[in-house]
PDBML (XML) file of the C-alpha atoms, coordinates in Angstrom:
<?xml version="1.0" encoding="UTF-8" ?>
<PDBx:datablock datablockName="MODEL"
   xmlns:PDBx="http://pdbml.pdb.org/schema/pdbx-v50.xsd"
   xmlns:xsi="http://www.w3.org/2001/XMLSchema-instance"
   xsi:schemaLocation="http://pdbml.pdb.org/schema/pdbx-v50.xsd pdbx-v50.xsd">
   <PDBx:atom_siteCategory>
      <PDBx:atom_site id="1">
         <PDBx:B_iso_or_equiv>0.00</PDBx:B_iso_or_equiv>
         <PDBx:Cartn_x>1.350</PDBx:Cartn_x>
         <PDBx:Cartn_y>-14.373</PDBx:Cartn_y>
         <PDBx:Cartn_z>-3.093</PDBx:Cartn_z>
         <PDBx:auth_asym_id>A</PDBx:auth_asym_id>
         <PDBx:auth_atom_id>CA</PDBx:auth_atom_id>
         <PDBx:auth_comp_id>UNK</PDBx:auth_comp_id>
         <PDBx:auth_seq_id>1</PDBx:auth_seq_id>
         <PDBx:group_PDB>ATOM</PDBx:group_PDB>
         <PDBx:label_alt_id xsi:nil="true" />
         <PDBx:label_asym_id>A</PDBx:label_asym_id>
         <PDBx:label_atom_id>CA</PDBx:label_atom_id>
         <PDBx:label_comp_id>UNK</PDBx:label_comp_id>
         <PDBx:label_entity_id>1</PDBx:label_entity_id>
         <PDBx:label_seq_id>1</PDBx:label_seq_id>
         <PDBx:occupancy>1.00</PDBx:occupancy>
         <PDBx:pdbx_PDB_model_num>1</PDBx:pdbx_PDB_model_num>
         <PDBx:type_symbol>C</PDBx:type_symbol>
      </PDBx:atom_site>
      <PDBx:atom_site id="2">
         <PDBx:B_iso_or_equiv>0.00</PDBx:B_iso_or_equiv>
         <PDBx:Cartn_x>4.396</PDBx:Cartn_x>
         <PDBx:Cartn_y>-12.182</PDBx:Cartn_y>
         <PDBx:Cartn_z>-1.483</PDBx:Cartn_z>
         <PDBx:auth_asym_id>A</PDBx:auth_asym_id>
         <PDBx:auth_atom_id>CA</PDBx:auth_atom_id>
         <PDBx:auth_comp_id>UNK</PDBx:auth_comp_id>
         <PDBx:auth_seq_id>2</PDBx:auth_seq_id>
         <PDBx:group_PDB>ATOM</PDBx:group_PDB>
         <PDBx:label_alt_id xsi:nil="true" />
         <PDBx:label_asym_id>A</PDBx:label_asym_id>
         <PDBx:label_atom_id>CA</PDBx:label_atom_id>
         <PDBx:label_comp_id>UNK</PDBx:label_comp_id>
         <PDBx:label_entity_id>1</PDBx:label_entity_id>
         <PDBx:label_seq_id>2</PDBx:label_seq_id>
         <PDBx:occupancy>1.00</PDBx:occupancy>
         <PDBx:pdbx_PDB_model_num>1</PDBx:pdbx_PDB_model_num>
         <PDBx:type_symbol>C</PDBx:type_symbol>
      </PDBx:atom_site>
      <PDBx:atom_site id="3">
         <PDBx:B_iso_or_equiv>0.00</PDBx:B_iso_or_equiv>
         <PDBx:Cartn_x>2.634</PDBx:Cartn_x>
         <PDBx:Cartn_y>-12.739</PDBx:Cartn_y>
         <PDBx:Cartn_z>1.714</PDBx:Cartn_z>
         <PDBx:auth_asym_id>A</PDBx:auth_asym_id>
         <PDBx:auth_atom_id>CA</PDBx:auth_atom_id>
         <PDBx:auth_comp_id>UNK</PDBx:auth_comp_id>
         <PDBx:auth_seq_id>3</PDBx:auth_seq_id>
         <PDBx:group_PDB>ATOM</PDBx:group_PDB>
         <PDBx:label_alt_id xsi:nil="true" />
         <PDBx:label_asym_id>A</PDBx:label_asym_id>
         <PDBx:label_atom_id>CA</PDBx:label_atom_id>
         <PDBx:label_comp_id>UNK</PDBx:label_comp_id>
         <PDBx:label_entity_id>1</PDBx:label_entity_id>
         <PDBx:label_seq_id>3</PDBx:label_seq_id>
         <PDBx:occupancy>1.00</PDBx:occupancy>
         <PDBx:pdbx_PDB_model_num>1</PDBx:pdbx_PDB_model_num>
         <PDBx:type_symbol>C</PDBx:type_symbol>
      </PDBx:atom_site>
      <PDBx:atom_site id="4">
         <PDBx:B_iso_or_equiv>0.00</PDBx:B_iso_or_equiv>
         <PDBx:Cartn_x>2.573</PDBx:Cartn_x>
         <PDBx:Cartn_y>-16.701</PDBx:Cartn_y>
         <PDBx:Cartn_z>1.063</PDBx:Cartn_z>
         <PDBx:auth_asym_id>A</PDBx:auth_asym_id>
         <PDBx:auth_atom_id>CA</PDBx:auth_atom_id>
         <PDBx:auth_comp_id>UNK</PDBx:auth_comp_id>
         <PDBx:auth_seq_id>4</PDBx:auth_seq_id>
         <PDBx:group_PDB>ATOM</PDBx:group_PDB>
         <PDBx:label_alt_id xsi:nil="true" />
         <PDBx:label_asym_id>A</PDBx:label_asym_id>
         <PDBx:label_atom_id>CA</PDBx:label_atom_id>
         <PDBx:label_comp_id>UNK</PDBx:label_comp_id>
         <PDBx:label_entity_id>1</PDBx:label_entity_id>
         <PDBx:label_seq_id>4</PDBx:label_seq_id>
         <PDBx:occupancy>1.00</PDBx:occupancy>
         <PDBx:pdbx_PDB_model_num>1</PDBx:pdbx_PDB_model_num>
         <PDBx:type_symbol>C</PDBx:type_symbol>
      </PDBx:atom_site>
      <PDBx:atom_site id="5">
         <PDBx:B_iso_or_equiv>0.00</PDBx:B_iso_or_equiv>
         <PDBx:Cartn_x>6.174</PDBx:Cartn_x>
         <PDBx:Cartn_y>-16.022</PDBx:Cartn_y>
         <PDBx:Cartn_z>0.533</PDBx:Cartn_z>
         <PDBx:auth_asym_id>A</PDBx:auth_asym_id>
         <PDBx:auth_atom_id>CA</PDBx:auth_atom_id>
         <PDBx:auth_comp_id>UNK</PDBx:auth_comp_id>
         <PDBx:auth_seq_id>5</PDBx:auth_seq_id>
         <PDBx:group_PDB>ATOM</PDBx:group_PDB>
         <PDBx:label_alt_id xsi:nil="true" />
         <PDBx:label_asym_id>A</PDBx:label_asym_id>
         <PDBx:label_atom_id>CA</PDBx:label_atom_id>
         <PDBx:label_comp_id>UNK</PDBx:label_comp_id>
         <PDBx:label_entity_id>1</PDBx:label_entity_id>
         <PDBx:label_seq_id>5</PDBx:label_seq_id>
         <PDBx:occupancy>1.00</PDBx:occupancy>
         <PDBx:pdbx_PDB_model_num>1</PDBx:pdbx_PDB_model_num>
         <PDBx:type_symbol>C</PDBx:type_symbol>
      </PDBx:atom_site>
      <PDBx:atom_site id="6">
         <PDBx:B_iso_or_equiv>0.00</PDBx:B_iso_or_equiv>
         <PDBx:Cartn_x>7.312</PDBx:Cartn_x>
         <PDBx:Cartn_y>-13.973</PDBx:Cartn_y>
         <PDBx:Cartn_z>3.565</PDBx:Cartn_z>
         <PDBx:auth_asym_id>A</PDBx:auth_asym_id>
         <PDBx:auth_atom_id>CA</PDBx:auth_atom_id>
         <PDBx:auth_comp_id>UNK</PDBx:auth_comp_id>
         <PDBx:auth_seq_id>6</PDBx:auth_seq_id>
         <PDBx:group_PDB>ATOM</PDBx:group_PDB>
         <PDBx:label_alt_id xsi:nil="true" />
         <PDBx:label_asym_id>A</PDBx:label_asym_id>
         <PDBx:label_atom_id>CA</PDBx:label_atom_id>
         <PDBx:label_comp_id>UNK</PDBx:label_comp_id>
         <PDBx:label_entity_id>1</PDBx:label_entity_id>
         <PDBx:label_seq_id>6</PDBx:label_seq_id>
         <PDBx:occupancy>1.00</PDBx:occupancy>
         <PDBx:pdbx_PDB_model_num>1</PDBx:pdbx_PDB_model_num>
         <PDBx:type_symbol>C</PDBx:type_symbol>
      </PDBx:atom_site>
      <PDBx:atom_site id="7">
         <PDBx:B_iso_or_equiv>0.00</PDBx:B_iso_or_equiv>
         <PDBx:Cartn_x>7.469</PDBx:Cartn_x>
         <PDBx:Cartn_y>-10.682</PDBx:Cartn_y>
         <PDBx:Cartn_z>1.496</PDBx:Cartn_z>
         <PDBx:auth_asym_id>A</PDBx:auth_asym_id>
         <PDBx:auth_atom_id>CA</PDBx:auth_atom_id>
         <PDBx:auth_comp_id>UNK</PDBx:auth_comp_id>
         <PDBx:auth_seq_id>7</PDBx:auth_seq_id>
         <PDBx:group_PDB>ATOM</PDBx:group_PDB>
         <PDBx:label_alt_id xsi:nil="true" />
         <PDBx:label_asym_id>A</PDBx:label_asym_id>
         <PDBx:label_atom_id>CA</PDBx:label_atom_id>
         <PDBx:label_comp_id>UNK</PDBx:label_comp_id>
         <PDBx:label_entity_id>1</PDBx:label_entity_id>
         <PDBx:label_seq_id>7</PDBx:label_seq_id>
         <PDBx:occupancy>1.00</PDBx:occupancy>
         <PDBx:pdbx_PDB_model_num>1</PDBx:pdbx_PDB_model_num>
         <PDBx:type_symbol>C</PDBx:type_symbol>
      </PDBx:atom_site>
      <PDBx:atom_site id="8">
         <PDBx:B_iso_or_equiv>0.00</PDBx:B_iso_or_equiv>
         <PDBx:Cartn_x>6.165</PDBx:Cartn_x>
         <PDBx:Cartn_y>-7.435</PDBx:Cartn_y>
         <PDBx:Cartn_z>3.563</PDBx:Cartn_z>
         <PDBx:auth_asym_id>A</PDBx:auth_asym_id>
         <PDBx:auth_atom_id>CA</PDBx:auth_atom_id>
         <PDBx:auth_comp_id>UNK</PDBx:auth_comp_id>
         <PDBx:auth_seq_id>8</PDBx:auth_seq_id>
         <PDBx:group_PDB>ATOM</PDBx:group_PDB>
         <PDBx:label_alt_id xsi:nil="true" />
         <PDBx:label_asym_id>A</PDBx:label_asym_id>
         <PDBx:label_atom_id>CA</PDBx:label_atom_id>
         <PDBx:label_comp_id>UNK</PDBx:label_comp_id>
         <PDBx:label_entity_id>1</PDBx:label_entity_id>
         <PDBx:label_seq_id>8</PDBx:label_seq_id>
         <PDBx:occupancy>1.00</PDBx:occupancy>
         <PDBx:pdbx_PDB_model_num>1</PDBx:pdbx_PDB_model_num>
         <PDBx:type_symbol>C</PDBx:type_symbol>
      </PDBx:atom_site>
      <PDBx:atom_site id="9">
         <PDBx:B_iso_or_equiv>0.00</PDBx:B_iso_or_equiv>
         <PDBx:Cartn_x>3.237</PDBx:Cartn_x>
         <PDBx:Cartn_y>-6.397</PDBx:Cartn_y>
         <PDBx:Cartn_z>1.464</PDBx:Cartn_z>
         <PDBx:auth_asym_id>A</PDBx:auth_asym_id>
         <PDBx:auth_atom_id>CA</PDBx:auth_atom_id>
         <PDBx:auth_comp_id>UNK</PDBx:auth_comp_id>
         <PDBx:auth_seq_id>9</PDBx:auth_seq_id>
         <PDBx:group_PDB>ATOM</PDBx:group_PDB>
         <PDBx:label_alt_id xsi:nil="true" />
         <PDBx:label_asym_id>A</PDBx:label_asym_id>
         <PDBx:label_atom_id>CA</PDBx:label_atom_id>
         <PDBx:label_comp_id>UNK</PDBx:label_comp_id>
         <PDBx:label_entity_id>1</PDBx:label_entity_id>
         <PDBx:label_seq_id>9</PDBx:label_seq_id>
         <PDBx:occupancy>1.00</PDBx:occupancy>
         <PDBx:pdbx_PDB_model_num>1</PDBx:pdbx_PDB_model_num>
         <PDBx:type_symbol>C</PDBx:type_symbol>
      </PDBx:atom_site>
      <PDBx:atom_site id="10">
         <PDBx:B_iso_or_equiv>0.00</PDBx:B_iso_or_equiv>
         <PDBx:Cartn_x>-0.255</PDBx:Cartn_x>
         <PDBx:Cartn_y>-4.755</PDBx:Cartn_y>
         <PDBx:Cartn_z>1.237</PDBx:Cartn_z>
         <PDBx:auth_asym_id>A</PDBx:auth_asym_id>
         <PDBx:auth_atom_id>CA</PDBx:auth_atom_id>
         <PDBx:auth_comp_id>UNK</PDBx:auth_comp_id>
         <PDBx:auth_seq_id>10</PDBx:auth_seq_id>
         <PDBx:group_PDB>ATOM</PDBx:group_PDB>
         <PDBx:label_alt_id xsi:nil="true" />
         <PDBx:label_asym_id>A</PDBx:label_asym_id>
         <PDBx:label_atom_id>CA</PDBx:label_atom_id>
         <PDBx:label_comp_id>UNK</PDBx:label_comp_id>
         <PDBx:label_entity_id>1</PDBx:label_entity_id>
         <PDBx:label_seq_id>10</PDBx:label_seq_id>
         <PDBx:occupancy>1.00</PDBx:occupancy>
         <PDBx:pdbx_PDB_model_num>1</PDBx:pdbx_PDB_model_num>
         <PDBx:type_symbol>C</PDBx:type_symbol>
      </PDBx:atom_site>
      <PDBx:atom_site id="11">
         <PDBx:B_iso_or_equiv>0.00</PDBx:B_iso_or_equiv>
         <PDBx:Cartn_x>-3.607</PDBx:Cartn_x>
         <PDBx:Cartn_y>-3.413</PDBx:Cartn_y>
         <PDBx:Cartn_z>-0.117</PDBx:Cartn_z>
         <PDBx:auth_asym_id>A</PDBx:auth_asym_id>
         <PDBx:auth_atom_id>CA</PDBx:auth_atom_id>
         <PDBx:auth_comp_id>UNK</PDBx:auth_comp_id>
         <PDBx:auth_seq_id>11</PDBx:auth_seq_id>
         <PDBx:group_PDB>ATOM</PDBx:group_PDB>
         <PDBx:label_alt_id xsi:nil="true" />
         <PDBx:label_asym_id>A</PDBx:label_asym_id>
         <PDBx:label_atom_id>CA</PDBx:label_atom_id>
         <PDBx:label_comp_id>UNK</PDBx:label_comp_id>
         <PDBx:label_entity_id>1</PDBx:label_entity_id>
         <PDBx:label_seq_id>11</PDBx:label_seq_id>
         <PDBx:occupancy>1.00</PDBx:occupancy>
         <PDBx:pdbx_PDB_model_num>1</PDBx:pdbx_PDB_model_num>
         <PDBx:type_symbol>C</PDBx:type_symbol>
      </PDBx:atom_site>
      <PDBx:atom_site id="12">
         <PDBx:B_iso_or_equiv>0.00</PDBx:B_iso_or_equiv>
         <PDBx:Cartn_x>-4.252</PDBx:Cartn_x>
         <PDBx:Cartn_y>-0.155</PDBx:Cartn_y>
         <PDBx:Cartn_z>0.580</PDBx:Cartn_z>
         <PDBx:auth_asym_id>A</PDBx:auth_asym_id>
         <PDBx:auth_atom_id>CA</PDBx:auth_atom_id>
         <PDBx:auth_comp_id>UNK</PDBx:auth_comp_id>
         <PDBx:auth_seq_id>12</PDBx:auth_seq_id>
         <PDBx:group_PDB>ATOM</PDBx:group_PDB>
         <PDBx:label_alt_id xsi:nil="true" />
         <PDBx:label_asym_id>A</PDBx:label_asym_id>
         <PDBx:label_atom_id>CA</PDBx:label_atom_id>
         <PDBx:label_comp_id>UNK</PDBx:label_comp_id>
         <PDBx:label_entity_id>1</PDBx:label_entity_id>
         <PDBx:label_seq_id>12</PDBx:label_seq_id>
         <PDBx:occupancy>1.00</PDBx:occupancy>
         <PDBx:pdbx_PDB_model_num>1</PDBx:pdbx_PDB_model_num>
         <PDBx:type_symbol>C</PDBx:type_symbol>
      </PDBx:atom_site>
      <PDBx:atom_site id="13">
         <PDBx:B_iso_or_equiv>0.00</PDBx:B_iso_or_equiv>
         <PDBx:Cartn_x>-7.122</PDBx:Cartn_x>
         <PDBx:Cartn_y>2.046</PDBx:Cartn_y>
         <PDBx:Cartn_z>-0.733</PDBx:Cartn_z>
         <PDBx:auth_asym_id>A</PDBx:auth_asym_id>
         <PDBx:auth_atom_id>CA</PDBx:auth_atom_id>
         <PDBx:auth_comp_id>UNK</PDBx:auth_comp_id>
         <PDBx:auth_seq_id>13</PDBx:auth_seq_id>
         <PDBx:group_PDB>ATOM</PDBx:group_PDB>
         <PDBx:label_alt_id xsi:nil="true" />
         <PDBx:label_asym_id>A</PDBx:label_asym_id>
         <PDBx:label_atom_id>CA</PDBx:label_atom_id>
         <PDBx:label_comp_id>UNK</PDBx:label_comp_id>
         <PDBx:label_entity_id>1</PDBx:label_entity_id>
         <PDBx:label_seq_id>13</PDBx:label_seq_id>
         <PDBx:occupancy>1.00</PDBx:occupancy>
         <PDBx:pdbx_PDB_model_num>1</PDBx:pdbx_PDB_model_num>
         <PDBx:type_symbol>C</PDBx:type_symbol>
      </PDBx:atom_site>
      <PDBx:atom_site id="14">
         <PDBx:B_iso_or_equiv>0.00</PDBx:B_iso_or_equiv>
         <PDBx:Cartn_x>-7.107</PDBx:Cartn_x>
         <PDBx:Cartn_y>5.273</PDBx:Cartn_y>
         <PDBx:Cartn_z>-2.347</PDBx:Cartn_z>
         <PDBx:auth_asym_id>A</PDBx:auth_asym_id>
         <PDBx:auth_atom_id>CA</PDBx:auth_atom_id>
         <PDBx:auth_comp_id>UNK</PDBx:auth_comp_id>
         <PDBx:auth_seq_id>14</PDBx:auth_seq_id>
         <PDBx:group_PDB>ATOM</PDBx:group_PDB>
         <PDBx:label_alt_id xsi:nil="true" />
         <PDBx:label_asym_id>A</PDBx:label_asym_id>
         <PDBx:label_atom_id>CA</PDBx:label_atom_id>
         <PDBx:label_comp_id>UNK</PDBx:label_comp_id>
         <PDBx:label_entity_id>1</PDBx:label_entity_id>
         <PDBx:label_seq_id>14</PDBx:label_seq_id>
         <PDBx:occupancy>1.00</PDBx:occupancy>
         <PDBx:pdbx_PDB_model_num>1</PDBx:pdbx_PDB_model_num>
         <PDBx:type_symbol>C</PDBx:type_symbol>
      </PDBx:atom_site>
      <PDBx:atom_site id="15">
         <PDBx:B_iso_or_equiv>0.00</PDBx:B_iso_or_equiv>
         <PDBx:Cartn_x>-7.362</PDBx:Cartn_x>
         <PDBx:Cartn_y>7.195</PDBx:Cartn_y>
         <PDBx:Cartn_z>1.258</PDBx:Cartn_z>
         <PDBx:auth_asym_id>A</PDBx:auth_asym_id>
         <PDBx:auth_atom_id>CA</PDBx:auth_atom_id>
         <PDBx:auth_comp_id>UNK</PDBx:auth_comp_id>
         <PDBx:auth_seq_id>15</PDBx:auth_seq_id>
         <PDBx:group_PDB>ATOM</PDBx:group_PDB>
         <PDBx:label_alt_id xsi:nil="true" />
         <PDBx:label_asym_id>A</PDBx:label_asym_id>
         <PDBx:label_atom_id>CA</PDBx:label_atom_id>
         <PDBx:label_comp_id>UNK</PDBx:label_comp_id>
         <PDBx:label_entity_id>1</PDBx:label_entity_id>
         <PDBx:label_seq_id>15</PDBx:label_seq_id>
         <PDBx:occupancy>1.00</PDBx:occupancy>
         <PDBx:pdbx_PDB_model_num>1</PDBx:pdbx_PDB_model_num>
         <PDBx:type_symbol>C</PDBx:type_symbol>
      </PDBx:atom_site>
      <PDBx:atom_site id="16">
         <PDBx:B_iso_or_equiv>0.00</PDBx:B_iso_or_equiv>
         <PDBx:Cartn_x>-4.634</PDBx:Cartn_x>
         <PDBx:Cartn_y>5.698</PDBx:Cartn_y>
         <PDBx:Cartn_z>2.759</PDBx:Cartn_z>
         <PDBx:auth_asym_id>A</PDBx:auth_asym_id>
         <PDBx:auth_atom_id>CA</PDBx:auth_atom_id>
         <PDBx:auth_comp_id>UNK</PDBx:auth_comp_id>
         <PDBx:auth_seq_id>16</PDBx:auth_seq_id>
         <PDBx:group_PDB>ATOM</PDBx:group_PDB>
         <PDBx:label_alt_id xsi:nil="true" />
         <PDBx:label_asym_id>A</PDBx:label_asym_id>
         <PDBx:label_atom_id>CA</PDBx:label_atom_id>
         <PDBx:label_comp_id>UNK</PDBx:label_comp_id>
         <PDBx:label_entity_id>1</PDBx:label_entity_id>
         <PDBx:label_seq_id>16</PDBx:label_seq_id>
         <PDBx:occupancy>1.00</PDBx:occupancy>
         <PDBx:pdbx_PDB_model_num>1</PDBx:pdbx_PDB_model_num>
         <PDBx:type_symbol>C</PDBx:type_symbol>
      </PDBx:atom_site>
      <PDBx:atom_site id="17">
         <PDBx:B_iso_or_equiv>0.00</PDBx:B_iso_or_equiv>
         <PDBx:Cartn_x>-2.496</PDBx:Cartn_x>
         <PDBx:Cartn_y>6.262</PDBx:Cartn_y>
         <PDBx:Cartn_z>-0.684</PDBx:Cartn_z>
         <PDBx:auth_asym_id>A</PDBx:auth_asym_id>
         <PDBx:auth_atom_id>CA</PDBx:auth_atom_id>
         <PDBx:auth_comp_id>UNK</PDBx:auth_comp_id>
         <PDBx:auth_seq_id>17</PDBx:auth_seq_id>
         <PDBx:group_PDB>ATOM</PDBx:group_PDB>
         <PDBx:label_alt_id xsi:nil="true" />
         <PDBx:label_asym_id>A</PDBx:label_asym_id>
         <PDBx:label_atom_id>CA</PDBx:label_atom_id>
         <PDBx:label_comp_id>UNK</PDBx:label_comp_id>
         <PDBx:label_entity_id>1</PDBx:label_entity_id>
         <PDBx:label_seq_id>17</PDBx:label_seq_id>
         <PDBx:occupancy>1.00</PDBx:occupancy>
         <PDBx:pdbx_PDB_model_num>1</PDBx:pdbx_PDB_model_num>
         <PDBx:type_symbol>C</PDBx:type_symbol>
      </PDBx:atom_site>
      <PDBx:atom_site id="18">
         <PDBx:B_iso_or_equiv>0.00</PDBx:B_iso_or_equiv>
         <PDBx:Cartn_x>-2.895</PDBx:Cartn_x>
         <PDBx:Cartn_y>9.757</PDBx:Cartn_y>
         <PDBx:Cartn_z>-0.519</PDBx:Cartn_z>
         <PDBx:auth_asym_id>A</PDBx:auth_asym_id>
         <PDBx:auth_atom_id>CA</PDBx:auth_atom_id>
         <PDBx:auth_comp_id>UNK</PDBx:auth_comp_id>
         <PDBx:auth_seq_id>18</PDBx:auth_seq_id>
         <PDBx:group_PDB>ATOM</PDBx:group_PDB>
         <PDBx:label_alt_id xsi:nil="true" />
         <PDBx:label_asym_id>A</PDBx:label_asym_id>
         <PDBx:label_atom_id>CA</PDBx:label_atom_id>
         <PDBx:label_comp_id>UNK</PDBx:label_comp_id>
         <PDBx:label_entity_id>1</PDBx:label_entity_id>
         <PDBx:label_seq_id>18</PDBx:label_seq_id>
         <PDBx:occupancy>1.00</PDBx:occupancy>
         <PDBx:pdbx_PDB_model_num>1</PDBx:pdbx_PDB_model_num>
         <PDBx:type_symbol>C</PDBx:type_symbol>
      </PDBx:atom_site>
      <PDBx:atom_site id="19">
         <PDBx:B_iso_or_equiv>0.00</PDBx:B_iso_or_equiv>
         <PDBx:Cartn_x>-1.671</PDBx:Cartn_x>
         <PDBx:Cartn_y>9.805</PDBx:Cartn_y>
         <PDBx:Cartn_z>3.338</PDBx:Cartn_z>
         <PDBx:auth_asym_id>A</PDBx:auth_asym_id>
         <PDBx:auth_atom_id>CA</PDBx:auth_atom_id>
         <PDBx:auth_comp_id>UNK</PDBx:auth_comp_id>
         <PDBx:auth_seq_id>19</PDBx:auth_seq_id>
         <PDBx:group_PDB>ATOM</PDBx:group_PDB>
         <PDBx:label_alt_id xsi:nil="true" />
         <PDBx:label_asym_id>A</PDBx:label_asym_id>
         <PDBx:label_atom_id>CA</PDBx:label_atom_id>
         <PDBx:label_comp_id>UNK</PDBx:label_comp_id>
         <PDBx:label_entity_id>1</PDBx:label_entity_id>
         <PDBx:label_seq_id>19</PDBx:label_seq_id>
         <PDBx:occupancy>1.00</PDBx:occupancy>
         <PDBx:pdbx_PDB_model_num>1</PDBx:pdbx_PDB_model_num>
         <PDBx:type_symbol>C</PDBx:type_symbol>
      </PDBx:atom_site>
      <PDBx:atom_site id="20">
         <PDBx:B_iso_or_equiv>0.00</PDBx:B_iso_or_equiv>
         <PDBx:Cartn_x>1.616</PDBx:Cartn_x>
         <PDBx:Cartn_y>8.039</PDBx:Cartn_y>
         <PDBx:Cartn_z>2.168</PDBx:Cartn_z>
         <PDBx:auth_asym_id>A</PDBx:auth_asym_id>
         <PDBx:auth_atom_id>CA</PDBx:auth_atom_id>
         <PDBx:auth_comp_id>UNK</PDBx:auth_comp_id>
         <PDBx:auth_seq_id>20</PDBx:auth_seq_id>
         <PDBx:group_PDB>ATOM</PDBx:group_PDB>
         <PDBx:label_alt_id xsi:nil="true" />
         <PDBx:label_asym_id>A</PDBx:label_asym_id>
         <PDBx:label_atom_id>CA</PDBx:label_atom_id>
         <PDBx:label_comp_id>UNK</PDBx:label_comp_id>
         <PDBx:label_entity_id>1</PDBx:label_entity_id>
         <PDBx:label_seq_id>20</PDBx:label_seq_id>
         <PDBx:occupancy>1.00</PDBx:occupancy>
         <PDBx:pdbx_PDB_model_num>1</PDBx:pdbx_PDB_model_num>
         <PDBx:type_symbol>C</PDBx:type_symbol>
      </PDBx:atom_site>
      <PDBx:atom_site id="21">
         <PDBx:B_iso_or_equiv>0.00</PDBx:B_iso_or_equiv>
         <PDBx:Cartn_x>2.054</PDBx:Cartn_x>
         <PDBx:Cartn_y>10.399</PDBx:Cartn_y>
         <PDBx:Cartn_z>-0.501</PDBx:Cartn_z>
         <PDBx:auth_asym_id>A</PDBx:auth_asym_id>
         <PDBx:auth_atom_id>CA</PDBx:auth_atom_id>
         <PDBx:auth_comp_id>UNK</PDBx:auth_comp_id>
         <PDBx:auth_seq_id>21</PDBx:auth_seq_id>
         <PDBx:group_PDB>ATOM</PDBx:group_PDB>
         <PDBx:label_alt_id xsi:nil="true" />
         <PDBx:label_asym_id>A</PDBx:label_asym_id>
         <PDBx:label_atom_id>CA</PDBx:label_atom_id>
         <PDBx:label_comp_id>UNK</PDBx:label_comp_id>
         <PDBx:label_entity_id>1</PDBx:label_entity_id>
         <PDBx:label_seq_id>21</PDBx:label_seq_id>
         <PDBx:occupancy>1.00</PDBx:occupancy>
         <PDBx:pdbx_PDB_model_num>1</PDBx:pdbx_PDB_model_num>
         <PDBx:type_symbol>C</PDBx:type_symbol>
      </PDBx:atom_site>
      <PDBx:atom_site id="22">
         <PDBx:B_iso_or_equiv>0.00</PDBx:B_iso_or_equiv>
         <PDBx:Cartn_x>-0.273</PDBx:Cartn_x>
         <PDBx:Cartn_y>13.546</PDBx:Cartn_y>
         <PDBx:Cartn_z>0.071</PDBx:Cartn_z>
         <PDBx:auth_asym_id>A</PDBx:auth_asym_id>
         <PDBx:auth_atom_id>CA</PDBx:auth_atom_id>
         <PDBx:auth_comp_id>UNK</PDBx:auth_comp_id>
         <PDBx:auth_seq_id>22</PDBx:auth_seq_id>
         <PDBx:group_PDB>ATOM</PDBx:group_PDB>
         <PDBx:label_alt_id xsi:nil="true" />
         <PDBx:label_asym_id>A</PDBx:label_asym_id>
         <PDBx:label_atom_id>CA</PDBx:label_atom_id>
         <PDBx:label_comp_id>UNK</PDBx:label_comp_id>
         <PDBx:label_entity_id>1</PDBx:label_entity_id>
         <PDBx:label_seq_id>22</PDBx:label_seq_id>
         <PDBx:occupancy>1.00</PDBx:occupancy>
         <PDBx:pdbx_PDB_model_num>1</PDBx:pdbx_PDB_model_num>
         <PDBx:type_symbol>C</PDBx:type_symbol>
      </PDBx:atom_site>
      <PDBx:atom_site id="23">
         <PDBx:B_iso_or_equiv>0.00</PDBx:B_iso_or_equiv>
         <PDBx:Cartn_x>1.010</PDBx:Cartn_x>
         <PDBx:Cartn_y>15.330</PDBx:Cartn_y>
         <PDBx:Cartn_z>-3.170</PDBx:Cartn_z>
         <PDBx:auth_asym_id>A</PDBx:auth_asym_id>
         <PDBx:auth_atom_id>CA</PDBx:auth_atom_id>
         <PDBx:auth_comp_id>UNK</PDBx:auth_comp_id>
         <PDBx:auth_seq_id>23</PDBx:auth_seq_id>
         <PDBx:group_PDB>ATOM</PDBx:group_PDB>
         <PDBx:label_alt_id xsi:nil="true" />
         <PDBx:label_asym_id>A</PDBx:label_asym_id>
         <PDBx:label_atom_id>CA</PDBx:label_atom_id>
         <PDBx:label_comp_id>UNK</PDBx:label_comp_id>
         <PDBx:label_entity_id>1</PDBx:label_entity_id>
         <PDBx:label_seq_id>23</PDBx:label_seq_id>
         <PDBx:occupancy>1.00</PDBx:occupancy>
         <PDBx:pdbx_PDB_model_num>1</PDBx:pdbx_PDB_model_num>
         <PDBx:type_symbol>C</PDBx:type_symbol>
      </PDBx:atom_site>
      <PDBx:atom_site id="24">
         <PDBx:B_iso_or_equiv>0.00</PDBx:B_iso_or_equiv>
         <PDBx:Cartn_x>-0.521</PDBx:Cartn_x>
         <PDBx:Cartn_y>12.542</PDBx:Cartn_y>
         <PDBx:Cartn_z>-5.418</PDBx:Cartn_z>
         <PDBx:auth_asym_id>A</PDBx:auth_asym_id>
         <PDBx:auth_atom_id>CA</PDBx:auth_atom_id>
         <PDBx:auth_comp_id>UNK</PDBx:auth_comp_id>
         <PDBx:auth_seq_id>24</PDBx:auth_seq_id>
         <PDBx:group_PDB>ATOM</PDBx:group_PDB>
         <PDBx:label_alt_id xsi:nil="true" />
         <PDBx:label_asym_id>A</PDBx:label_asym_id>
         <PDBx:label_atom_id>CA</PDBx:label_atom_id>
         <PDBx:label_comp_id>UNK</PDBx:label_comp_id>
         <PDBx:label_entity_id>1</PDBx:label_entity_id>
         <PDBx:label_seq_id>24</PDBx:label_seq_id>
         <PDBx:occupancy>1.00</PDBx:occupancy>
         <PDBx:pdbx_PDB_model_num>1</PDBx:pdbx_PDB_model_num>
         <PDBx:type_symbol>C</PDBx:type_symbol>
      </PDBx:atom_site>
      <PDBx:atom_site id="25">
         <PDBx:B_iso_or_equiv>0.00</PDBx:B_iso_or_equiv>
         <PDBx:Cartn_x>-3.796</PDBx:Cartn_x>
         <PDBx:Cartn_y>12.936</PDBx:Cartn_y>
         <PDBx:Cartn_z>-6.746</PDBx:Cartn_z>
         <PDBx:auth_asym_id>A</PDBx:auth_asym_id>
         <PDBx:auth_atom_id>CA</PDBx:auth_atom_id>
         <PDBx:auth_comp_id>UNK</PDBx:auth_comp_id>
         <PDBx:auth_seq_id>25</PDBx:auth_seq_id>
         <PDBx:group_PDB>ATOM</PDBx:group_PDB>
         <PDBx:label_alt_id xsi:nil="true" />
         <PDBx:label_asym_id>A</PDBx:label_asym_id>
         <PDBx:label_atom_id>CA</PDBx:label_atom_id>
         <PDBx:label_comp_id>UNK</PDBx:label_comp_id>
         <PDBx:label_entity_id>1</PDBx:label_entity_id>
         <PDBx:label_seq_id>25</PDBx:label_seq_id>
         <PDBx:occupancy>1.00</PDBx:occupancy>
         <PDBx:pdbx_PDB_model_num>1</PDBx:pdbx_PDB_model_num>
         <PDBx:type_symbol>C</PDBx:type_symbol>
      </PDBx:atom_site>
   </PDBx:atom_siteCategory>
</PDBx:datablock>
């Protein structure tokens, strides 16, 4: 839907979750 509407937005999987944030677990 926010893509639909021009908003920047994304799935990303557990993996690539912990690279944005590597302190989460």
């Amino acid at each position: 839907a926010n893509k639909l509407n021009g908003v920047d937005a994304e799935w990303i999987d557990p993996q690539q979750v912990k690279e944005l944030c590597p302190i989460i677990n």
